[in-house]
C-alpha atoms as a PDB file:
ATOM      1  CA  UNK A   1     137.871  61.404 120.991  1.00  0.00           C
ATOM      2  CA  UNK A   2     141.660  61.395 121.847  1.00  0.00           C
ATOM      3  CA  UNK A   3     142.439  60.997 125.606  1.00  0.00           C
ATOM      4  CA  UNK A   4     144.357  63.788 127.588  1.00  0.00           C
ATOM      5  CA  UNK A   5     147.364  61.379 127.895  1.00  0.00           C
ATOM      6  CA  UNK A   6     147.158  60.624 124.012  1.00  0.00           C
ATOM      7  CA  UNK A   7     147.325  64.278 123.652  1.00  0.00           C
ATOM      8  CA  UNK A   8     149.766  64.959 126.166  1.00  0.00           C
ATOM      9  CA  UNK A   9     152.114  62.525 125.166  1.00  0.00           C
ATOM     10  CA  UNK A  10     151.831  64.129 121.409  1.00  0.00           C
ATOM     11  CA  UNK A  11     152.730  67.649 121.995  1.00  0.00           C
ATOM     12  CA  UNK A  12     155.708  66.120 124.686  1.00  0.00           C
ATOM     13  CA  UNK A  13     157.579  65.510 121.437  1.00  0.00           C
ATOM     14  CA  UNK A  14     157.414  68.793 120.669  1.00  0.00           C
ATOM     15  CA  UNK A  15     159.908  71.285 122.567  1.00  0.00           C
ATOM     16  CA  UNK A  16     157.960  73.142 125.537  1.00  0.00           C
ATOM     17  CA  UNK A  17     158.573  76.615 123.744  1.00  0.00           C
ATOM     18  CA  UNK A  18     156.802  76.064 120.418  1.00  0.00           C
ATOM     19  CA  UNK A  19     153.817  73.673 121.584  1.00  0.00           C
ATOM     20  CA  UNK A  20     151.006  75.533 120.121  1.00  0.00           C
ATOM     21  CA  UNK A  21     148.391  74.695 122.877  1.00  0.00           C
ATOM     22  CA  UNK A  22     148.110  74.150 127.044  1.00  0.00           C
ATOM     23  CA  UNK A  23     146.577  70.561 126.673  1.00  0.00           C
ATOM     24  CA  UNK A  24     144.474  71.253 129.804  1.00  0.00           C
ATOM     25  CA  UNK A  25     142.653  74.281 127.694  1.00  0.00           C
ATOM     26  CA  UNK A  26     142.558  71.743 124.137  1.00  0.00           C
ATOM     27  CA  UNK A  27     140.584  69.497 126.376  1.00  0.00           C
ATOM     28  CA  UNK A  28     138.588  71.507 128.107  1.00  0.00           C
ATOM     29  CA  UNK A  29     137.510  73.313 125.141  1.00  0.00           C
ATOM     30  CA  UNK A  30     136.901  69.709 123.087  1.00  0.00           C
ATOM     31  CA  UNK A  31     134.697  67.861 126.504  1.00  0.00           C
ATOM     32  CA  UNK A  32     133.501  71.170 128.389  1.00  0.00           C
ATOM     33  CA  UNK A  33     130.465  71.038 126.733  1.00  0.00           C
ATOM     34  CA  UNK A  34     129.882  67.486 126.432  1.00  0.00           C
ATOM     35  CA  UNK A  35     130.990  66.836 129.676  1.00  0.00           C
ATOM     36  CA  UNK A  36     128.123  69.444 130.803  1.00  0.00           C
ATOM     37  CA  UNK A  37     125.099  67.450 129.112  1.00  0.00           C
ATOM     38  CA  UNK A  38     126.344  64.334 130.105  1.00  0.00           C
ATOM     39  CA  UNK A  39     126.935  64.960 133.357  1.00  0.00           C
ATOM     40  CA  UNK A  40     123.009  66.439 132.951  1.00  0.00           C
ATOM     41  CA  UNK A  41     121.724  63.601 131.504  1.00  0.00           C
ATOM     42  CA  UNK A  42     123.312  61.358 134.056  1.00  0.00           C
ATOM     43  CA  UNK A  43     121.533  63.358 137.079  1.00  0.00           C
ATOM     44  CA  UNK A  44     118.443  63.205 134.836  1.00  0.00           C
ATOM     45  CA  UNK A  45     118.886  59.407 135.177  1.00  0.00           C
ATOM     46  CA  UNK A  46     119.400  59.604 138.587  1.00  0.00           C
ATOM     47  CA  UNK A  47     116.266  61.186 139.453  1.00  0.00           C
ATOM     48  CA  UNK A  48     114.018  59.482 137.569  1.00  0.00           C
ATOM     49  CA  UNK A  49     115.515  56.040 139.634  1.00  0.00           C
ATOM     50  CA  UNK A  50     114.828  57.888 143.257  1.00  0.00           C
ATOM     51  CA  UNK A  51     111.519  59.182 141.949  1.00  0.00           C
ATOM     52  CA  UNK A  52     110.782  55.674 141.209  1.00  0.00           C
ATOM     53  CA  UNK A  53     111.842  54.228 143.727  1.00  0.00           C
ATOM     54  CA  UNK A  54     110.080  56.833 146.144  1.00  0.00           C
ATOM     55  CA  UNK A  55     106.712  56.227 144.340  1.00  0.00           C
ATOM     56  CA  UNK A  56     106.696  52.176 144.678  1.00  0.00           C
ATOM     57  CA  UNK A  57     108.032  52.787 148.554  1.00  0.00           C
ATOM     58  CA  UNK A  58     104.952  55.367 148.695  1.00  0.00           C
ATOM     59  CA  UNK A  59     102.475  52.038 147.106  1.00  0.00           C
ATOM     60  CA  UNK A  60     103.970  49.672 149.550  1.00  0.00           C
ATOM     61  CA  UNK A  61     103.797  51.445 153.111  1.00  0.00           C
ATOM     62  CA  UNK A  62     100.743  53.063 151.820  1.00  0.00           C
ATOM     63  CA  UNK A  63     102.001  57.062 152.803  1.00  0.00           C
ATOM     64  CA  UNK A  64     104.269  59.390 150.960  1.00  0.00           C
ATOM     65  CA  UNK A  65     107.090  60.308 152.611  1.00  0.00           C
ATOM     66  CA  UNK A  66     107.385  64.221 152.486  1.00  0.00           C
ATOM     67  CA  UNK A  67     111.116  64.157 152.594  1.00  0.00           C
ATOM     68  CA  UNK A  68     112.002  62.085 149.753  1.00  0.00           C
ATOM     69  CA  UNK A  69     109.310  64.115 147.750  1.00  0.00           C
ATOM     70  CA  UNK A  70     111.114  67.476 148.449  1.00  0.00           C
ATOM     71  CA  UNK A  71     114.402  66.084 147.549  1.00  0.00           C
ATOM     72  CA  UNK A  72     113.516  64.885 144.508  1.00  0.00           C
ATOM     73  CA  UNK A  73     111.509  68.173 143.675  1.00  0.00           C
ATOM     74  CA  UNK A  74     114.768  70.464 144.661  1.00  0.00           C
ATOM     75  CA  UNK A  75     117.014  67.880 142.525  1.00  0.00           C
ATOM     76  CA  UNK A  76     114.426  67.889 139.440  1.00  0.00           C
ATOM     77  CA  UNK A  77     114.402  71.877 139.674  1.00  0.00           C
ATOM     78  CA  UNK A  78     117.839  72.420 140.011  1.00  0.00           C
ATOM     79  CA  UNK A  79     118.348  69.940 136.818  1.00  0.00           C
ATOM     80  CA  UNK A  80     115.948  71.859 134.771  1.00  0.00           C
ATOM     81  CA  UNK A  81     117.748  75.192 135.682  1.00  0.00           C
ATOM     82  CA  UNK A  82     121.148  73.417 135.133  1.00  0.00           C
ATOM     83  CA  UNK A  83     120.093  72.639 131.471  1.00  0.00           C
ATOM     84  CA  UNK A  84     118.295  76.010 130.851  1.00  0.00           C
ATOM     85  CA  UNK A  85     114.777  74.195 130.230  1.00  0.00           C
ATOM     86  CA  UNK A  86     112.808  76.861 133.092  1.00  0.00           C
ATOM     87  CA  UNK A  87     109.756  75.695 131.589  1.00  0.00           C
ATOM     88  CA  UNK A  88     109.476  72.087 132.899  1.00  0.00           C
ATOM     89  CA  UNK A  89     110.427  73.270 136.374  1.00  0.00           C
END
């Protein structure tokens, strides 16, 4: 995947009246997406590391703590909405 400044640099070589495309839009339009289920996948990640981590703090002290449970319930809902699976919500 070419980077904005690769791209950038290409169409600078071109005069500003007959560049066929904003290089913000070209990019957007190329990572928007991508960036979207990434970024998704990434929180994903993320969660699953707090919920673990709030499950073996739960085994040591022996108690749950009701805080860290609603957080990661909120952030695993919102996730699931993000990436338009309702179901596993």
């Amino acid at each position: 995947m070419p980077s904005k400044m690769s791209l950038r640099e290409h169409s600078r070589r071109r005069p500003l009246d007959r560049c066929p495309f904003s290089v913000e839009a070209f990019v957007e339009r190329m990572w928007g997406e991508q960036h979207a289920e990434v970024t998704a996948k990434l929180k994903g990640v993320l969660l699953a590391e707090r919920t673990s981590r709030a499950a073996d703090n739960e085994f040591v002290r022996g108690k749950a703590d009701p805080i860290a449970n609603l957080s990661n319930q909120l952030a695993a809902r919102a996730i699931a909405e993000a990436s338009g699976e309702e179901g596993e919500a």
